[in-house]
N, C-alpha and C. Protein backbone atom coordinates (compact mmCIF):
# COMPACT_ATOMS: atom_id res chain seq x y z
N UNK A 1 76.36 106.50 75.96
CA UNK A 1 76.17 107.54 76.95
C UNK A 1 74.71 107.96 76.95
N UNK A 2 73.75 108.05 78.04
CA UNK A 2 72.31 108.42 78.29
C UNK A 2 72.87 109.32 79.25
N UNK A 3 71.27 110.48 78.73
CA UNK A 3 71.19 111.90 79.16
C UNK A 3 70.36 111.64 79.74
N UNK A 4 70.28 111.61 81.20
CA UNK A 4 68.94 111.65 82.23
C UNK A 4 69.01 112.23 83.23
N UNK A 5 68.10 112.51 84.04
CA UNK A 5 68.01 113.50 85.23
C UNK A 5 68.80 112.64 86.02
N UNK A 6 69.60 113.24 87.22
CA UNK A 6 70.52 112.46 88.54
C UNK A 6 69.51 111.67 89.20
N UNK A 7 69.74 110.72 89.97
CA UNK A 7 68.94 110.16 90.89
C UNK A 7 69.43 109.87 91.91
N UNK A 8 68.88 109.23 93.34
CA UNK A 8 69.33 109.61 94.60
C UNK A 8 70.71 108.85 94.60
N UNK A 9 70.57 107.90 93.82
CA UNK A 9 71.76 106.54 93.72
C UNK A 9 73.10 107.18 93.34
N UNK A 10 73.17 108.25 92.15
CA UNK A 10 73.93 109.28 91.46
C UNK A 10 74.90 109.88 92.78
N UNK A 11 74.20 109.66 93.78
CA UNK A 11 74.93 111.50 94.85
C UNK A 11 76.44 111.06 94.81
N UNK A 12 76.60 110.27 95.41
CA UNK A 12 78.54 109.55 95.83
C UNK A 12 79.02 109.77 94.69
N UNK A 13 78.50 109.63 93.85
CA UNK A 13 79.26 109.10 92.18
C UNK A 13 79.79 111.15 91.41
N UNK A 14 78.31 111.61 91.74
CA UNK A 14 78.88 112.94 91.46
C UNK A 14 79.61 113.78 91.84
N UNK A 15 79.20 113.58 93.32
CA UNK A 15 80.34 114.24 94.37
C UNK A 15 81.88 114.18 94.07
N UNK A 16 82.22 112.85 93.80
CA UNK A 16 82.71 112.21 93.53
C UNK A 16 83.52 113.41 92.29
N UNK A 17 82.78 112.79 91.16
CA UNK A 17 83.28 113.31 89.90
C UNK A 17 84.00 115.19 89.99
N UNK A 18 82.44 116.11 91.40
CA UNK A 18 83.71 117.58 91.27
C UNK A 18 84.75 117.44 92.32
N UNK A 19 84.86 116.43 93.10
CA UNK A 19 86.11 116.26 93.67
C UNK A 19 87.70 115.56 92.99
N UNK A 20 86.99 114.88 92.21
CA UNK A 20 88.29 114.56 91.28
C UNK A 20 88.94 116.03 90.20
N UNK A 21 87.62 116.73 89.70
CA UNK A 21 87.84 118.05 88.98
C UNK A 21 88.93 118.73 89.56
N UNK A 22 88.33 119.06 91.15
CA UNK A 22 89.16 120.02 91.98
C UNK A 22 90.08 120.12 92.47
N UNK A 23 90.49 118.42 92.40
CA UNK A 23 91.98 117.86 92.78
C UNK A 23 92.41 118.09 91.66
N UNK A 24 92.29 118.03 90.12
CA UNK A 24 92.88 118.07 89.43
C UNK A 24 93.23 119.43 88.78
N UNK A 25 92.02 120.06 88.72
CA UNK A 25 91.83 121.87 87.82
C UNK A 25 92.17 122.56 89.43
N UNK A 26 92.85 122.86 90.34
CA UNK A 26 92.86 123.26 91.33
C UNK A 26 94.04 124.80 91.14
N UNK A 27 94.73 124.77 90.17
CA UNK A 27 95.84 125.45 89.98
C UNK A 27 96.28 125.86 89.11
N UNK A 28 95.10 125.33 88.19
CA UNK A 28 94.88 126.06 86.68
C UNK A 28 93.65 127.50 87.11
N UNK A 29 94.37 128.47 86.66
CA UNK A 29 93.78 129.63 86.33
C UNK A 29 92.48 130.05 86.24
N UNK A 30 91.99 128.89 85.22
CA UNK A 30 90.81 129.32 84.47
C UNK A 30 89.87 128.43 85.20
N UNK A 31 90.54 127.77 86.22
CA UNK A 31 89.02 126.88 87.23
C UNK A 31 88.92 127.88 88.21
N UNK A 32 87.71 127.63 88.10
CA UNK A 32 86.45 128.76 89.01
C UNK A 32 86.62 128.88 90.92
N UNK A 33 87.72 127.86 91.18
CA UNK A 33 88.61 127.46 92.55
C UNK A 33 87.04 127.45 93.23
N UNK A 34 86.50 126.18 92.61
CA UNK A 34 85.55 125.59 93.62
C UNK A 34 86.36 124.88 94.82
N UNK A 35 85.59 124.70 95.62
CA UNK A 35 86.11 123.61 97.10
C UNK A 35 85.61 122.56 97.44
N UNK A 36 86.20 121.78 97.44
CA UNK A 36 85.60 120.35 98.35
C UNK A 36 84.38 120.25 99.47
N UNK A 37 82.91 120.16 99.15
CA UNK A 37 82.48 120.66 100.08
C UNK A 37 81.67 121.64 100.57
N UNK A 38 82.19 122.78 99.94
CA UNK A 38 81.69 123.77 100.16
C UNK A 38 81.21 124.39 98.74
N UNK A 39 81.57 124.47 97.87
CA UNK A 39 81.09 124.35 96.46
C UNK A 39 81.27 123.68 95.19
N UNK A 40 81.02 122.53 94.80
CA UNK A 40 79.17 122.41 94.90
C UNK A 40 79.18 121.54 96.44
N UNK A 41 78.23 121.90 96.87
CA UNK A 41 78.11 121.53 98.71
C UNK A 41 77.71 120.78 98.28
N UNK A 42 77.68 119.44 99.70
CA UNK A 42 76.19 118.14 99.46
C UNK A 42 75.56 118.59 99.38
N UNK A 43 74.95 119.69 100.20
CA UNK A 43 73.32 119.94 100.04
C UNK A 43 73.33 120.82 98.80
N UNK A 44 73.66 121.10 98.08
CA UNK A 44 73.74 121.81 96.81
C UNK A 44 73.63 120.78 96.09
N UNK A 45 74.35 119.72 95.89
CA UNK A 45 73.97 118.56 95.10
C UNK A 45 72.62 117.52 95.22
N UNK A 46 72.36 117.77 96.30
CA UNK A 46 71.16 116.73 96.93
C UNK A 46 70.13 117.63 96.62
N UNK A 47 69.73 119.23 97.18
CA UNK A 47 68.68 119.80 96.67
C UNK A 47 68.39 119.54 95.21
N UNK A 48 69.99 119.75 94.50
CA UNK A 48 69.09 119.85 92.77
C UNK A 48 69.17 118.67 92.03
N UNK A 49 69.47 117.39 92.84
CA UNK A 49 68.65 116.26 92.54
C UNK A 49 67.13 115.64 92.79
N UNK A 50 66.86 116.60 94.31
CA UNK A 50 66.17 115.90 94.71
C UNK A 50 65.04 116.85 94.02
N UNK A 51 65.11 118.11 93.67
CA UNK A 51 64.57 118.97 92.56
C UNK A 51 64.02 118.65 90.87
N UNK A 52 65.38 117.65 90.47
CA UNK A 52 65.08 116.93 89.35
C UNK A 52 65.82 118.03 88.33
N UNK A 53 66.78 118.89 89.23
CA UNK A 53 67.52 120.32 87.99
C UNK A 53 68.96 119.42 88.05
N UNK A 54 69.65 118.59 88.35
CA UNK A 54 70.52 117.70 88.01
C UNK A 54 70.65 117.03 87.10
N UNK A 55 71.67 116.86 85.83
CA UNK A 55 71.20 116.56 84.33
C UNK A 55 72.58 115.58 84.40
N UNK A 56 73.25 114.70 84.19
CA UNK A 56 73.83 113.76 84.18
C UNK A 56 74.31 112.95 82.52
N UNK A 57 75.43 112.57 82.00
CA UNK A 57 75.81 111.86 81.08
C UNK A 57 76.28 110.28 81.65
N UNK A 58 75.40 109.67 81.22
CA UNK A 58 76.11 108.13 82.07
C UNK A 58 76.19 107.31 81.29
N UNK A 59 77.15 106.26 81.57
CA UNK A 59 77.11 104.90 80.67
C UNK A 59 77.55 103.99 81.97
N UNK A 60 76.17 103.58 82.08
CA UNK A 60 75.68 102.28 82.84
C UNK A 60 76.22 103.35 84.02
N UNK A 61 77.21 102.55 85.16
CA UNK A 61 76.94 103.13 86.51
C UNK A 61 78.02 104.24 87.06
N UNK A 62 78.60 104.58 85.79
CA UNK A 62 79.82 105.69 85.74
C UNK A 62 78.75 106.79 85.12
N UNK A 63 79.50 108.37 85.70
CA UNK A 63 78.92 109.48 85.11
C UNK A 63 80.20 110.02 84.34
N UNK A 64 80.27 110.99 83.69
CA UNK A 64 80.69 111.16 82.54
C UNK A 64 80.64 112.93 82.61
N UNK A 65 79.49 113.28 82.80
CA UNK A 65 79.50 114.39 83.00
C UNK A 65 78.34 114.99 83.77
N UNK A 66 78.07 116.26 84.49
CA UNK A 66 77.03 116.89 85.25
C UNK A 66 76.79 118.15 84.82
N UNK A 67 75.60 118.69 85.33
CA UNK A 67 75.51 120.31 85.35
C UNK A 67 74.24 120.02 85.82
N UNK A 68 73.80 121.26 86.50
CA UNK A 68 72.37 121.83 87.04
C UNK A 68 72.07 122.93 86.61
N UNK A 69 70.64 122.54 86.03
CA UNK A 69 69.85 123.85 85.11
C UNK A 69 69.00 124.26 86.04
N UNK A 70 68.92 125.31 86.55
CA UNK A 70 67.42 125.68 87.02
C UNK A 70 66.98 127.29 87.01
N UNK A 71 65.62 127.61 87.53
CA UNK A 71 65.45 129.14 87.39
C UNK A 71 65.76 130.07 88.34
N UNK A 72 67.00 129.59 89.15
CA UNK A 72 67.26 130.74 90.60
C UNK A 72 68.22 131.69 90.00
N UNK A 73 67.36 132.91 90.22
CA UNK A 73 68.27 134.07 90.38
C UNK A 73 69.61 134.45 90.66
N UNK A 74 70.46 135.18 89.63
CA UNK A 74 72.18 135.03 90.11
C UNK A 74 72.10 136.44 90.95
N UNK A 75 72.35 136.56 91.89
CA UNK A 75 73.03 137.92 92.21
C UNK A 75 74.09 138.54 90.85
N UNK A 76 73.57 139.81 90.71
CA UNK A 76 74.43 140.52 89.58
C UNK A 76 73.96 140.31 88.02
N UNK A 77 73.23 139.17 87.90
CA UNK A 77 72.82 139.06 86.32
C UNK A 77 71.73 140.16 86.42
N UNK A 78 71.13 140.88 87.25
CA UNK A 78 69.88 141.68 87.14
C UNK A 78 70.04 142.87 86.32
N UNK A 79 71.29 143.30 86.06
CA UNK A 79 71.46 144.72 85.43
C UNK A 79 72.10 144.16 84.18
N UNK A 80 72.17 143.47 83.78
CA UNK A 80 73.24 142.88 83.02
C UNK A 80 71.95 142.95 81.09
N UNK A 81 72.73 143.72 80.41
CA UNK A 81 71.82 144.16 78.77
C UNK A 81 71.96 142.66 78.17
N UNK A 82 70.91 141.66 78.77
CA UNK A 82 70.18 140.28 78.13
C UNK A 82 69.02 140.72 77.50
N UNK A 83 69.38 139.58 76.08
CA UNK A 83 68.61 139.85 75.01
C UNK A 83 66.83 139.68 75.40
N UNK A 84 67.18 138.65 76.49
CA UNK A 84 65.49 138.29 76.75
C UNK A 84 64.79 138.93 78.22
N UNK A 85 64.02 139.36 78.11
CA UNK A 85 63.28 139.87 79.08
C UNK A 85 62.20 139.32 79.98
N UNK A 86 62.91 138.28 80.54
CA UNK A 86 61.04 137.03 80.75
C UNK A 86 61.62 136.44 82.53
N UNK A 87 60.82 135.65 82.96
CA UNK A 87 61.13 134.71 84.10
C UNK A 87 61.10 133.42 83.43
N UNK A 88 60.89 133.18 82.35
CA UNK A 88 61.47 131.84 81.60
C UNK A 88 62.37 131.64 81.12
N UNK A 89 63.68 131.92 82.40
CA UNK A 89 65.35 131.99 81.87
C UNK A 89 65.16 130.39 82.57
N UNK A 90 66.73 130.09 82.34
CA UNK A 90 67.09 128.55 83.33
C UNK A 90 68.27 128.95 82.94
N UNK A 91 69.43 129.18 84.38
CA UNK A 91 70.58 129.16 84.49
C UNK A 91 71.81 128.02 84.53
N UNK A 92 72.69 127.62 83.54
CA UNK A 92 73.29 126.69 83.70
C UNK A 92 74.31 126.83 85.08
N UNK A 93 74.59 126.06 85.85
CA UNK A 93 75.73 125.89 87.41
C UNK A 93 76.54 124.49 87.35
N UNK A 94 77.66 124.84 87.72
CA UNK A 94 78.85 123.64 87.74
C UNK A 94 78.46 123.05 86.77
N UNK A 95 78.89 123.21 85.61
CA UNK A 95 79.06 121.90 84.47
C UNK A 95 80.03 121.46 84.67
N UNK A 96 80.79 119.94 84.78
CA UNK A 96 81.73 119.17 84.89
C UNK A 96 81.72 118.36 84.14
N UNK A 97 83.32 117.74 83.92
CA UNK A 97 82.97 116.61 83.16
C UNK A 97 84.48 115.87 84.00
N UNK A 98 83.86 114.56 84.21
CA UNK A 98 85.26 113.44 84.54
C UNK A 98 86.26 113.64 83.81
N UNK A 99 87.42 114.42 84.45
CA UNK A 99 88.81 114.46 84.20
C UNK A 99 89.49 113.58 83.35
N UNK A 100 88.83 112.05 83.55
CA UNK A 100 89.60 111.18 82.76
C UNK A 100 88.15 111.00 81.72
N UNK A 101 87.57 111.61 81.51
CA UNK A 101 86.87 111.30 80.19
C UNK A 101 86.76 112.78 79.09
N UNK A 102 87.63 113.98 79.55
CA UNK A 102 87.75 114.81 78.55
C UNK A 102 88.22 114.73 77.42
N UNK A 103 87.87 115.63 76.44
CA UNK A 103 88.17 115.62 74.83
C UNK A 103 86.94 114.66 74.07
N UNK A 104 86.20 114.36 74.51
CA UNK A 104 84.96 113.06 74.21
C UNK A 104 83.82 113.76 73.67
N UNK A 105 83.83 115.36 74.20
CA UNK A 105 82.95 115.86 73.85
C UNK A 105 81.24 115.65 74.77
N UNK A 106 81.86 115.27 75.74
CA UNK A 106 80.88 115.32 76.69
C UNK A 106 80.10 116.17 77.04
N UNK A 107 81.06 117.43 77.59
CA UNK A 107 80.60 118.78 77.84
C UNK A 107 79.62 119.04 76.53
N UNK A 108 80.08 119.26 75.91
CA UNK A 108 78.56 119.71 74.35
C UNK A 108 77.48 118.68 74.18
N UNK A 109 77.54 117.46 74.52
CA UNK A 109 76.50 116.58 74.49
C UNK A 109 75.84 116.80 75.57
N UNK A 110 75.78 117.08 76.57
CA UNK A 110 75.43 117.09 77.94
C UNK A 110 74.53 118.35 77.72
N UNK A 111 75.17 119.93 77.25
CA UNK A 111 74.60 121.06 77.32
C UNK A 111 73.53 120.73 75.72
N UNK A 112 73.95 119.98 74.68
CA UNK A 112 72.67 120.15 73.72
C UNK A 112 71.41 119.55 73.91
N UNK A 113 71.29 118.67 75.20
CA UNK A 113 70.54 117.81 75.53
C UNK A 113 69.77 118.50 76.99
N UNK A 114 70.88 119.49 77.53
CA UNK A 114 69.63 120.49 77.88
C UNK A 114 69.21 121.63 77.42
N UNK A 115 69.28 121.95 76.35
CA UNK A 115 69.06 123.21 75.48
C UNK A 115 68.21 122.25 74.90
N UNK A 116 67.83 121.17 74.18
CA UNK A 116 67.08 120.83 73.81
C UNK A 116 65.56 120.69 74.66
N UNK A 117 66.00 119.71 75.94
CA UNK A 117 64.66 120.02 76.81
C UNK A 117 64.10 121.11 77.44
N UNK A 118 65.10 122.40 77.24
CA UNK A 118 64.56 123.52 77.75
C UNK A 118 63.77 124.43 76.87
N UNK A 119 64.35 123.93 75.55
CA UNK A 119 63.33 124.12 74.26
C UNK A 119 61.85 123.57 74.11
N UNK A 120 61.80 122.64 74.64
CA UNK A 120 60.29 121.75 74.29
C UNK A 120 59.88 121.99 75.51
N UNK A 121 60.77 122.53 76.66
CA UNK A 121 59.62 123.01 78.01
C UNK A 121 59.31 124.47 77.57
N UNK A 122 59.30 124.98 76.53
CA UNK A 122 58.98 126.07 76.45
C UNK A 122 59.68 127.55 77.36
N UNK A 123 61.27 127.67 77.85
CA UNK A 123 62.00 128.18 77.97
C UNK A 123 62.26 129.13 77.13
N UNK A 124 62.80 130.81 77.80
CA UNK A 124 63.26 131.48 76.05
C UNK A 124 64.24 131.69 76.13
N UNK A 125 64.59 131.25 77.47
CA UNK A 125 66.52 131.62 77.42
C UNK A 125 67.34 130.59 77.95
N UNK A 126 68.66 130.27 77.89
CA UNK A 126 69.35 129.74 78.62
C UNK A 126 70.68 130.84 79.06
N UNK A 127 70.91 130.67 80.45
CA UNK A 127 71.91 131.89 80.58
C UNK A 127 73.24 131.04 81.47
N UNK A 128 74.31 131.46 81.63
CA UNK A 128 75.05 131.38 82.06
C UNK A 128 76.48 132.35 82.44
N UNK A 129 77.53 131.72 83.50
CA UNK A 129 78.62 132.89 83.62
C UNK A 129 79.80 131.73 83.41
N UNK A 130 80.82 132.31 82.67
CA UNK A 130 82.22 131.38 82.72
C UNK A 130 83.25 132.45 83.54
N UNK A 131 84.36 131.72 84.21
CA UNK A 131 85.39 132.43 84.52
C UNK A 131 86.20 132.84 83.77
N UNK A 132 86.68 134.37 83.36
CA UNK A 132 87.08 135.36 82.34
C UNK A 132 88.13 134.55 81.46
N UNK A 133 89.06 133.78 81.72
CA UNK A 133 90.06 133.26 80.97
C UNK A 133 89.89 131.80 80.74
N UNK A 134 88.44 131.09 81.01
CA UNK A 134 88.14 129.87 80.73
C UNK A 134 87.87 129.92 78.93
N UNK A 135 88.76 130.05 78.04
CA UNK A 135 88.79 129.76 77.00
C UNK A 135 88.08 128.53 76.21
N UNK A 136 88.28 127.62 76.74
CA UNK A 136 88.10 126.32 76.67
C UNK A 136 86.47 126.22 77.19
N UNK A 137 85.92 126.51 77.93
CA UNK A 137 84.66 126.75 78.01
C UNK A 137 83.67 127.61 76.77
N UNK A 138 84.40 128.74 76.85
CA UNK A 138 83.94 129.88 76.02
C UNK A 138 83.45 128.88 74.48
N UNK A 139 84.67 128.63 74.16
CA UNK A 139 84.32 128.03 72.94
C UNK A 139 83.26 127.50 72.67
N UNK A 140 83.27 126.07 73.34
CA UNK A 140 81.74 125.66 73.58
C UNK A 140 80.93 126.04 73.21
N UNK A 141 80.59 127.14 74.58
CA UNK A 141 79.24 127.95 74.35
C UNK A 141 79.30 128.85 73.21
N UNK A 142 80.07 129.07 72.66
CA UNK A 142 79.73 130.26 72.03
C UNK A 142 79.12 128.82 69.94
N UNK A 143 79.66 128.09 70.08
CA UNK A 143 79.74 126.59 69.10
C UNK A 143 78.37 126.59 69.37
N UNK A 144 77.75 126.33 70.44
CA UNK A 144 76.39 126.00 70.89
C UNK A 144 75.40 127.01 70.36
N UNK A 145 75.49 128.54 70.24
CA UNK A 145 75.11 129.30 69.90
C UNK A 145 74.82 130.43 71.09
N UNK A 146 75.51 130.02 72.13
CA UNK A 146 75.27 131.39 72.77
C UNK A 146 75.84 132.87 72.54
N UNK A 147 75.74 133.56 73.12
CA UNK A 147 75.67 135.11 72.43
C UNK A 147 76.59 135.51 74.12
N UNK A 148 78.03 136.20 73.79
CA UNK A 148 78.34 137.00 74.83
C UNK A 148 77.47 138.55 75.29
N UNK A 149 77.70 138.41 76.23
CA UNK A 149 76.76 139.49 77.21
C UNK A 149 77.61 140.91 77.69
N UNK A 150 78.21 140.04 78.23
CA UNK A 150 79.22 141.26 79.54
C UNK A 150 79.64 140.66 80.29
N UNK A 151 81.15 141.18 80.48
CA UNK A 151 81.88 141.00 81.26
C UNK A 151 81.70 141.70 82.43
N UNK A 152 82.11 140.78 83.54
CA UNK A 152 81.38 141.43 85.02
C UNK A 152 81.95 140.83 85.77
N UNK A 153 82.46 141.53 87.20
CA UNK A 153 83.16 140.94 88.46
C UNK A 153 81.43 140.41 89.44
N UNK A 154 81.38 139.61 89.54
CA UNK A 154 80.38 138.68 90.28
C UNK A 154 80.82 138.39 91.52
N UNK A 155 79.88 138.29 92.59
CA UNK A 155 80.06 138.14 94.26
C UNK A 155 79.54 136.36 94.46
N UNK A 156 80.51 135.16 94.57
CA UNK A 156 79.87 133.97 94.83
C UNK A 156 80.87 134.05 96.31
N UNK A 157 79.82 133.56 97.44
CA UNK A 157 80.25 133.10 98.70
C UNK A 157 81.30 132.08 98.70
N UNK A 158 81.93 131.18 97.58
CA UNK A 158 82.82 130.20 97.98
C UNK A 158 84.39 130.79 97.63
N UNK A 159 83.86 132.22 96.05
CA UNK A 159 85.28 132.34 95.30
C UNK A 159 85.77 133.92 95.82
N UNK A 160 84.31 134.90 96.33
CA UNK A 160 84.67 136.05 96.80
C UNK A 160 84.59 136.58 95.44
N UNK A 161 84.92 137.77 95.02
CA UNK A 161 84.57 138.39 93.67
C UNK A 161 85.75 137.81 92.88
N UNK A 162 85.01 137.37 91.16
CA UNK A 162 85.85 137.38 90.43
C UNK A 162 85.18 137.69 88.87
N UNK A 163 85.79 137.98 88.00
CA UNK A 163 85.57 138.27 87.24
C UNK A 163 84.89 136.75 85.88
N UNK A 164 83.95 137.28 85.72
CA UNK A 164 83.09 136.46 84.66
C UNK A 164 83.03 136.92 83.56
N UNK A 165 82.62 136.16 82.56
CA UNK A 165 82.00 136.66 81.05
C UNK A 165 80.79 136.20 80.91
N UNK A 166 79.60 136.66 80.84
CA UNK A 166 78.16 136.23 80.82
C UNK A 166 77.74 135.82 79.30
N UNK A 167 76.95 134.70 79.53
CA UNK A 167 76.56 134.29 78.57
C UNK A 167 74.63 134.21 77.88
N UNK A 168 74.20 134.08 77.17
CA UNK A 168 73.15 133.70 77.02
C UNK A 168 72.58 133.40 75.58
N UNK A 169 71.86 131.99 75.58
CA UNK A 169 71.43 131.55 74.77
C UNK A 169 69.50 131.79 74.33
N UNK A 170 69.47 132.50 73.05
CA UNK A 170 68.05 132.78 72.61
C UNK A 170 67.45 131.44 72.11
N UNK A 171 66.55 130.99 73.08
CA UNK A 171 65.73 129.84 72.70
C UNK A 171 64.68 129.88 71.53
């Protein structure tokens, strides 16, 4: 499995990968009831490739897993008591991993490999939000070393308000 940025070749293949998610986590609770389409949009996927904030797990021409790191502002993280005080945050968005490649440990290889490059870019935070009863997420991050924040009902245009648990990691 290689950790490299998405490339234009990647788009079908990822798309791909949160549409299989959404067919599958669609009715479980603790998925964030993304949509086909509309979140993560093409152009949501194509900007943060064509950006180079698209981070990818592949072996040879299958992906494995995704997420996009970058520094855009969340609506609602602004009031929120984070340990770091800087514009050198990078927010993790849609981490996925292929349905038929869970338990592999993908998801944690994928996020230590950008906690690592966000370390040597000289980053001081990594932040993120999970959906309140994503247990199975939580873990993770919290394994990884992130630090819970606050719990908070958040406004995203695809889910309408729902309740999050904020996360953030001290670089």
């Amino acid at each position: 499995m290689i950790f490299r940025k998405a490339e234009k070749e990647d788009f079908d293949k990822i798309r791909s990968l949160y549409w299989n998610l959404i067919d599958q986590e669609k009715d479980d609770p603790s998925f964030p009831q993304w949509k086909k389409g509309i979140h993560p949009s093409d152009e949501m996927i194509q900007a943060s490739i064509d950006k180079g904030e698209l981070y990818v797990l592949a072996d040879g021409d299958e992906i494995a897993a995704c997420v996009i790191a970058n520094d855009e502002k969340v609506d609602g993280y602004a009031d929120a008591p984070w340990q770091i005080n800087s514009d050198e945050i990078i927010v993790l968005h849609v981490l996925a991993v292929n349905p038929g490649q869970r338990g592999k440990g993908f998801a944690r290889r994928l996020v230590e490999n950008v906690i690592e490059l966000e370390r040597k870019a000289g980053r001081k935070a990594l932040r993120l939000d999970v959906i309140e009863n994503n247990t199975t997420a939580e873990k993770l991050y919290q394994k990884l070393g992130f630090q819970y924040v606050q719990t908070k009902t958040l406004y995203y245009d695809v889910v309408g308000k729902m309740t999050f648990k904020l996360y953030e990691l001290v670089l």
